[in-house]
Protein backbone atom coordinates (compact mmCIF):
# COMPACT_ATOMS: atom_id res chain seq x y z
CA UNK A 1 137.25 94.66 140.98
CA UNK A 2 135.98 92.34 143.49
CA UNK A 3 131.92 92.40 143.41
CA UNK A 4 129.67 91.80 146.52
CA UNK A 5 129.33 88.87 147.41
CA UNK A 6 126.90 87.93 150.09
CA UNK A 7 127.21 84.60 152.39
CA UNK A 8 123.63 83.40 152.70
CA UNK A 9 122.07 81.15 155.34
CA UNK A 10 119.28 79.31 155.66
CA UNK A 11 116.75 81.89 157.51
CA UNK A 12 117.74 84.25 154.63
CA UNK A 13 117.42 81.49 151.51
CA UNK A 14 113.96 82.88 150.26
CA UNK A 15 114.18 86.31 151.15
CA UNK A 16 117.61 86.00 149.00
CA UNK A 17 116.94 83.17 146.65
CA UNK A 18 113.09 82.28 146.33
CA UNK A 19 111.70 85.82 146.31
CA UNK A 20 114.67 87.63 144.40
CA UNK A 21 113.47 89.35 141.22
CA UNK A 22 116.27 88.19 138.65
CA UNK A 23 118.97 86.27 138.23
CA UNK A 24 120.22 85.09 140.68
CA UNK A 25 123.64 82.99 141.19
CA UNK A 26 124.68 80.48 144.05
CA UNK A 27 127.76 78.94 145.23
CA UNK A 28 127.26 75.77 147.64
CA UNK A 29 130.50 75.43 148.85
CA UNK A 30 132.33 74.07 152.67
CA UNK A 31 135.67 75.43 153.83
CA UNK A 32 137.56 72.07 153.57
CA UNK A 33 136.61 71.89 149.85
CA UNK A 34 139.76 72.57 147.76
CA UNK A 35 138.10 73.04 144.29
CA UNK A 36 135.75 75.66 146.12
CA UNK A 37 138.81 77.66 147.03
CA UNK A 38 139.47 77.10 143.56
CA UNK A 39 136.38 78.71 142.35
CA UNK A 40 135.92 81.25 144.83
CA UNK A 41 137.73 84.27 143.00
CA UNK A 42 136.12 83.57 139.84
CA UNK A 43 132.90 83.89 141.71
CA UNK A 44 133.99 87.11 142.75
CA UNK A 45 134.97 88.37 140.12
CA UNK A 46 132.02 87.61 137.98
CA UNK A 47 129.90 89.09 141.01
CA UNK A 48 132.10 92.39 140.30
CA UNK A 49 131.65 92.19 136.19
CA UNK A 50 128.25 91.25 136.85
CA UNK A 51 127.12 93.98 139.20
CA UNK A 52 123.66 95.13 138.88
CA UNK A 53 122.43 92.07 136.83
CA UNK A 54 123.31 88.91 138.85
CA UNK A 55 122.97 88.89 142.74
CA UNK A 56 125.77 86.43 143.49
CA UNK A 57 125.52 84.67 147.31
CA UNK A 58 127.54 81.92 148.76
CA UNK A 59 126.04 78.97 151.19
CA UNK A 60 128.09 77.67 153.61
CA UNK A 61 126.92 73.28 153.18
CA UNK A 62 128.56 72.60 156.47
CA UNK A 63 126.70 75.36 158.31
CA UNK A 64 123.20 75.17 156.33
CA UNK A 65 122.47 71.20 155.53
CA UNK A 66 119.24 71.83 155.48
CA UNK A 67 119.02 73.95 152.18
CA UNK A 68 121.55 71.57 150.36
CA UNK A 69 119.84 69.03 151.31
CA UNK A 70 116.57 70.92 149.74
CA UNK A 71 118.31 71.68 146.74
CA UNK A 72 120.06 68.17 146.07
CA UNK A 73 123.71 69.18 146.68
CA UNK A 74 125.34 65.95 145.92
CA UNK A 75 128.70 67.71 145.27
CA UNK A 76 129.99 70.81 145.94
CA UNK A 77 131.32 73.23 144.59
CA UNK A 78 127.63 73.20 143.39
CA UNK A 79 126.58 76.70 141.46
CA UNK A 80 123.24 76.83 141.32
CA UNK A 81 121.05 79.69 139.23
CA UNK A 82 117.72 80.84 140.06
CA UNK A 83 115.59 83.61 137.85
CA UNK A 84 112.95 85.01 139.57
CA UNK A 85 112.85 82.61 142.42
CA UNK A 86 113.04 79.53 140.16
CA UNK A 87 116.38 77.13 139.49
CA UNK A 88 117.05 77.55 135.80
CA UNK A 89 120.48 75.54 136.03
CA UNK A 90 123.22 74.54 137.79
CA UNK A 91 126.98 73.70 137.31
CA UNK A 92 128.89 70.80 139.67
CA UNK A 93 132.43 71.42 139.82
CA UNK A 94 135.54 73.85 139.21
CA UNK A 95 134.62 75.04 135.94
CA UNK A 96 136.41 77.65 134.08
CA UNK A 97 135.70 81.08 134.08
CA UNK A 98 134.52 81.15 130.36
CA UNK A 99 132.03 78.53 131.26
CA UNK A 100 130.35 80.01 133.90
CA UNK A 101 130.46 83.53 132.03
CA UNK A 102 128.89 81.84 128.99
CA UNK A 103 126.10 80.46 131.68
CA UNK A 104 125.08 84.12 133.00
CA UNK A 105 125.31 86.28 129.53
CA UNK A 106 122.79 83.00 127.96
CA UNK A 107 120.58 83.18 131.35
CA UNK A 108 120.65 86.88 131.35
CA UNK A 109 119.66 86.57 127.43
């Protein structure tokens, strides 16, 4: 079951990031980017096992420089975790499922 997953842009980023109550989980990613397309269903379907405790959003790099820039993207695909408005950690790379659901069940202790 695929979960929602919301594409964020900059004008939203601390409506959806900074002032989110929670955990919070975000993909930096750019459509040229193979190992995003790589990660991109296991984001999804983490945001579907996930439901209802991690708010899962994807920025487009390419169309918002501005936040990566703000957030030090210096490689994408770039997950990036934020509790309660504050980055807690982040994960560079096309990691393995197991990893990144090891990352959410520790951040969602």
């Amino acid at each position: 079951m695929a979960g929602d997953v919301k594409n964020v842009t900059s004008a939203e980023w601390d409506n959806e990031v900074l002032n989110a109550k929670g955990l919070v989980m975000v993909d930096f990613w750019a459509t040229w980017c193979g190992p995003c397309r790589m990660v991109a269903p296991v984001v999804e379907k983490l945001a579907g096992e996930y439901d209802g405790r991690v708010k899962v959003l994807k920025l487009n790099t390419d169309e918002n420089p501005d936040i990566a820039s703000k957030q030090g993207i210096m490689g994408i695909p770039t997950l990036m975790f934020f509790k309660d408005g504050n980055k807690v950690d982040q994960v560079v790379g096309a990691v393995p499922e197991g990893s990144l659901r090891s990352k959410l069940d520790a951040l969602l202790g």
